[in-house]
N, C-alpha and C. Protein backbone atom coordinates (compact mmCIF):
# COMPACT_ATOMS: atom_id res chain seq x y z
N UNK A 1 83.17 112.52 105.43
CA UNK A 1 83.82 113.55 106.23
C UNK A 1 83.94 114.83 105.41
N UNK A 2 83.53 115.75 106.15
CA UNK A 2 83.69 117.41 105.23
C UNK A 2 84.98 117.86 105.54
N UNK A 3 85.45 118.84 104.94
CA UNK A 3 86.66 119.78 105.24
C UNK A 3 86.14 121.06 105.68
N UNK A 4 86.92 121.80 107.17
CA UNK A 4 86.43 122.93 107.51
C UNK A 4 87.51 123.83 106.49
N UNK A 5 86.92 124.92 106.55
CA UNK A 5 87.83 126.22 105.53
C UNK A 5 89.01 126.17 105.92
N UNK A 6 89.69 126.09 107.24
CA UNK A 6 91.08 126.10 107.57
C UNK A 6 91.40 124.93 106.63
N UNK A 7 91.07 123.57 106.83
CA UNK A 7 91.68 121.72 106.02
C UNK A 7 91.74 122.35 104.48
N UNK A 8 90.77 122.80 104.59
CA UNK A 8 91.02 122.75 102.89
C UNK A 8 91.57 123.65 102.61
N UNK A 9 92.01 125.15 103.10
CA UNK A 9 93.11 125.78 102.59
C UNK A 9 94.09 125.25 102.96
N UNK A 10 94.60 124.53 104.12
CA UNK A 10 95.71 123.72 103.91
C UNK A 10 96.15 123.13 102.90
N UNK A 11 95.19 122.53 102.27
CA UNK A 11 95.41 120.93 101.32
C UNK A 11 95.34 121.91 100.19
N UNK A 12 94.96 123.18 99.72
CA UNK A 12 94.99 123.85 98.59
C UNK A 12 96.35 124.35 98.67
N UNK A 13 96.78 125.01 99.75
CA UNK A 13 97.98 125.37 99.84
C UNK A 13 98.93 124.30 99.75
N UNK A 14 98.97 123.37 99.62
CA UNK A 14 99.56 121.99 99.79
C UNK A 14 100.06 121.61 97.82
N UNK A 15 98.76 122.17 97.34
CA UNK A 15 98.06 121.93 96.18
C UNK A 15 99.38 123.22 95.44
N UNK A 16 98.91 123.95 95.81
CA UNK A 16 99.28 124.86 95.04
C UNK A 16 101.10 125.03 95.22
N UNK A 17 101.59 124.44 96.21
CA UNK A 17 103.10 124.06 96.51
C UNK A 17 103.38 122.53 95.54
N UNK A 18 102.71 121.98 95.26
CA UNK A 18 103.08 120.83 94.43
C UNK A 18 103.31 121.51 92.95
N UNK A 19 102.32 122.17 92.62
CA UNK A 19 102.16 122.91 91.31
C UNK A 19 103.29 123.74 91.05
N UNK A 20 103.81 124.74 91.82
CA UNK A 20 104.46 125.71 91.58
C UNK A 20 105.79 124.69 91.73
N UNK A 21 105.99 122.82 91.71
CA UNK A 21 107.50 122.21 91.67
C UNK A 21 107.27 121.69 89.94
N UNK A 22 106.16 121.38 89.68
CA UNK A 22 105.67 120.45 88.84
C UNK A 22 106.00 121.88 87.59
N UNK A 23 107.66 121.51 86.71
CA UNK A 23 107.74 121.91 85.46
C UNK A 23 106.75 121.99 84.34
N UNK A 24 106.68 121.07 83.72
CA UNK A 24 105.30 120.98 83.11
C UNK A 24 103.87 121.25 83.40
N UNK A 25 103.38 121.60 84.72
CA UNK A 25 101.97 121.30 84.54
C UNK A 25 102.03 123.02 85.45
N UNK A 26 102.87 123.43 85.66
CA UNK A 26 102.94 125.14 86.26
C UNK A 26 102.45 126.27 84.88
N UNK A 27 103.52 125.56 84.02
CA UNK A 27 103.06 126.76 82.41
C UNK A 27 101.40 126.67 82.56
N UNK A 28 100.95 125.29 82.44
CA UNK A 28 99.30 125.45 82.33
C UNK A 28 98.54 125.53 82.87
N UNK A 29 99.07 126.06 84.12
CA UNK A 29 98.30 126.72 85.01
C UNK A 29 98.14 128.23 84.17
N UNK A 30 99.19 128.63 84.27
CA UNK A 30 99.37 130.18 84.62
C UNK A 30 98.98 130.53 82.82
N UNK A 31 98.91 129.46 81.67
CA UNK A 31 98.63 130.14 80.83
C UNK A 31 96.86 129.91 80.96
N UNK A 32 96.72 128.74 81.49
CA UNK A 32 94.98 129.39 81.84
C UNK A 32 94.26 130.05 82.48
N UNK A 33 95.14 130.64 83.67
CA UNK A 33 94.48 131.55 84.38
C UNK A 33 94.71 132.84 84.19
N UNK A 34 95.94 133.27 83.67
CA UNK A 34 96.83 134.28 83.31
C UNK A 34 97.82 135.06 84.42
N UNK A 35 97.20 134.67 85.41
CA UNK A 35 98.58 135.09 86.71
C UNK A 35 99.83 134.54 86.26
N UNK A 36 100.61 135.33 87.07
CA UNK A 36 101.90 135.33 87.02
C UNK A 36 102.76 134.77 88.13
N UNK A 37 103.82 134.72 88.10
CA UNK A 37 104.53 133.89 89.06
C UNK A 37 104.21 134.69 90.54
N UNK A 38 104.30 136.14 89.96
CA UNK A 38 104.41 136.91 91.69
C UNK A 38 102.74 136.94 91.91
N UNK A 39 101.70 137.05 91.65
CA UNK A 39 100.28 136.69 91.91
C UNK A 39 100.59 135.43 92.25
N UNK A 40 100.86 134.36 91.87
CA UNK A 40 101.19 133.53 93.29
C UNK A 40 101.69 133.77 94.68
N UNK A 41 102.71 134.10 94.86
CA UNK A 41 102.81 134.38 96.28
C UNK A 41 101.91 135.33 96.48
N UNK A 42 101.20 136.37 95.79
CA UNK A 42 100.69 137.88 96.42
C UNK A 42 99.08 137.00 96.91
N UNK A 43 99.09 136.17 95.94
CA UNK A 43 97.45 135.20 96.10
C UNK A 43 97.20 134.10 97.47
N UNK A 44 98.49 133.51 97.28
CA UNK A 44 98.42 132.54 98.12
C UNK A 44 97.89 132.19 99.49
N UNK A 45 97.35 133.08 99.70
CA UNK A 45 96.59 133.67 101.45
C UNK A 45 94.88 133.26 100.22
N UNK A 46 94.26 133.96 99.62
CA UNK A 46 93.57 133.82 99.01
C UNK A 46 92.51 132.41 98.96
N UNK A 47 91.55 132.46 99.39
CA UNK A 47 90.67 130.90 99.53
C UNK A 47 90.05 130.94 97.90
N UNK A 48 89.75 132.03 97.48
CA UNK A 48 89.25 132.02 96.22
C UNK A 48 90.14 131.70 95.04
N UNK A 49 90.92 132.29 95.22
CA UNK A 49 92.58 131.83 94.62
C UNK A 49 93.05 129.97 94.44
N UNK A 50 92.86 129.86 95.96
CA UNK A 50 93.28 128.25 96.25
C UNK A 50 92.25 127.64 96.13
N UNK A 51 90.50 128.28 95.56
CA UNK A 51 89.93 127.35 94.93
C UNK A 51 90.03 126.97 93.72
N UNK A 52 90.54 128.18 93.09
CA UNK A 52 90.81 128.03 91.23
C UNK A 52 91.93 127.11 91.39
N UNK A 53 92.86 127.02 92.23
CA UNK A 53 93.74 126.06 92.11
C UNK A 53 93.16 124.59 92.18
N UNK A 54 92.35 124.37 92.69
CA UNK A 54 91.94 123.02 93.48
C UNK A 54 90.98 122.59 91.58
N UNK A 55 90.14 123.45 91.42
CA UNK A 55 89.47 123.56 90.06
C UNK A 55 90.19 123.23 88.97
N UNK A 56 91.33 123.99 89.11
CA UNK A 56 92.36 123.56 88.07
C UNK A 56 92.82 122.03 87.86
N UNK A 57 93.48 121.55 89.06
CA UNK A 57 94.01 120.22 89.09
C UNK A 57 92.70 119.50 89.43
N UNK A 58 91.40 119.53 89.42
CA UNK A 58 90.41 118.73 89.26
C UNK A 58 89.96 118.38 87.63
N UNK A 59 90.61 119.21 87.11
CA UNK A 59 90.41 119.01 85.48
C UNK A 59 90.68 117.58 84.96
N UNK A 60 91.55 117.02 85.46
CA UNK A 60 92.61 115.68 85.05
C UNK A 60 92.49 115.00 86.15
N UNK A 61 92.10 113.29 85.97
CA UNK A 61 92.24 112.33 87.21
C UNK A 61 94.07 112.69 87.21
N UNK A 62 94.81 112.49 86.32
CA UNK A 62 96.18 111.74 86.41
C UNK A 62 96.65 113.26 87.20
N UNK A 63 96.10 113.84 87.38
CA UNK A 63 96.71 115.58 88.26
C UNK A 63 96.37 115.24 89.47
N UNK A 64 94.82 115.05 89.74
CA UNK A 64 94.66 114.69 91.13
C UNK A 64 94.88 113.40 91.67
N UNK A 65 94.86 112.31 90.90
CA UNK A 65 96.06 111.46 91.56
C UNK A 65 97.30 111.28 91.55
N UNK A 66 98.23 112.52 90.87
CA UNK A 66 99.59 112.38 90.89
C UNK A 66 99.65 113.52 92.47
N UNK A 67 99.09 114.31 92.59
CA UNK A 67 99.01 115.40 93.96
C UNK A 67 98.56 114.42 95.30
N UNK A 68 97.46 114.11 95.01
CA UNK A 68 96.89 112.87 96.17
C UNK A 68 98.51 112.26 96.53
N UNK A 69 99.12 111.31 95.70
CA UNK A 69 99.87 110.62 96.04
C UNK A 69 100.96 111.42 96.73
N UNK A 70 101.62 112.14 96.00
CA UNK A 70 102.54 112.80 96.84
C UNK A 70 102.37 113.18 98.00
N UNK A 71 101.29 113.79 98.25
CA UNK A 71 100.92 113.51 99.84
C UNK A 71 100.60 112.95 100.68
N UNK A 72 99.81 111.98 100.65
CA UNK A 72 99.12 110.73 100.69
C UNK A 72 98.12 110.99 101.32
N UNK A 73 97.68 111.63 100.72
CA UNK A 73 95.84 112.11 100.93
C UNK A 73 94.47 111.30 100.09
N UNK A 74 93.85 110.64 100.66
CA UNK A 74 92.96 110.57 99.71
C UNK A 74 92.49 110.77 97.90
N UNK A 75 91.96 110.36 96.93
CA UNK A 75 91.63 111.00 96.06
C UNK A 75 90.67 112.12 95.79
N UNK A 76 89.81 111.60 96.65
CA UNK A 76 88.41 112.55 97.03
C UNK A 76 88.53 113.66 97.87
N UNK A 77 89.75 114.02 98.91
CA UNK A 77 90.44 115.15 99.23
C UNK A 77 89.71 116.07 98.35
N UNK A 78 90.48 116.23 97.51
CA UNK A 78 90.07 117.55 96.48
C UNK A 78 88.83 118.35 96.45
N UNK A 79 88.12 116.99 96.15
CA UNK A 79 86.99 117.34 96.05
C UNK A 79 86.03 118.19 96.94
N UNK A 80 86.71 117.35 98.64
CA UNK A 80 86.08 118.00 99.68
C UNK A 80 86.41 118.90 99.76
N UNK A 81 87.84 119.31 99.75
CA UNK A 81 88.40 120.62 99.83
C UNK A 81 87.61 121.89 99.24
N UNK A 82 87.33 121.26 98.33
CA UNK A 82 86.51 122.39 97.36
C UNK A 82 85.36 122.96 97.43
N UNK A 83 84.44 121.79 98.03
CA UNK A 83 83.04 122.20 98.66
C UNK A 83 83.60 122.95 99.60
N UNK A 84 84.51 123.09 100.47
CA UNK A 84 84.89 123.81 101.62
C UNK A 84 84.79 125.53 101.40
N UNK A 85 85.89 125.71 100.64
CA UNK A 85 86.03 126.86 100.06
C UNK A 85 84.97 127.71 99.36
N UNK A 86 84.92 128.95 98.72
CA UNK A 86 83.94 129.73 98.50
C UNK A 86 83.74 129.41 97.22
N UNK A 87 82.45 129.27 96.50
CA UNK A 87 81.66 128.34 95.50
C UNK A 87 81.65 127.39 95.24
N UNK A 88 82.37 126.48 96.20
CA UNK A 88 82.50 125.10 96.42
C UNK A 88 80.88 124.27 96.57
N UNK A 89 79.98 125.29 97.40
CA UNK A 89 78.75 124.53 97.19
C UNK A 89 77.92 123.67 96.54
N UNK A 90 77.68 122.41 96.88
CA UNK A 90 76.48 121.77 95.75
C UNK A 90 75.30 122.41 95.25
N UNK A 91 75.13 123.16 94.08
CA UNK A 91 74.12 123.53 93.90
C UNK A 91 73.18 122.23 93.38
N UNK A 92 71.89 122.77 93.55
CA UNK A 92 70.82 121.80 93.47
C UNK A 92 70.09 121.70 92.62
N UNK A 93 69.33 122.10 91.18
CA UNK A 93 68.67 122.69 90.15
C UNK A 93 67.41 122.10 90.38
N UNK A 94 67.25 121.07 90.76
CA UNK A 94 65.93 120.27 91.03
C UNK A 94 64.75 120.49 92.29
């Protein structure tokens, strides 16, 4: 099953509301991307935005299955979500 652009900015926005509760794992967001607390809300409309988010917590299984769970979404969610969004594409090299 794919995600249309609306599902998966949901589930990014979903994504990115777990993050901004999660004490610990918010600093490392924002010290790897370098936004700031208010570029969150100013971003949050943003599909390109809520893909770096989705990118971000794809870094770590124990991120995307601690987010999965809390919602009770799938694990592979993410993933789709992401193809959804803009550079989400499978590129092909072959």
């Amino acid at each position: 099953m794919s995600f249309s652009s609306d599902t998966a900015e949901t589930l990014a926005l979903q994504a990115l509301g777990w993050l901004v509760t999660n004490d610990e794992l918010l600093p490392v967001f924002l010290g790897a991307t370098g936004a700031g607390e208010d570029e969150l809300r100013a971003r949050a409309a943003d599909p390109v935005f809520l893909a770096a988010v989705l990118d971000f917590l794809m870094m770590d299984d124990a991120w995307v299955m601690a987010f999965c769970d809390s919602v009770q979404t799938p694990y592979d969610s993410l993933m789709k979500a992401r193809a959804a969004l803009p550079g989400g594409a499978q590129i092909n090299w072959t």
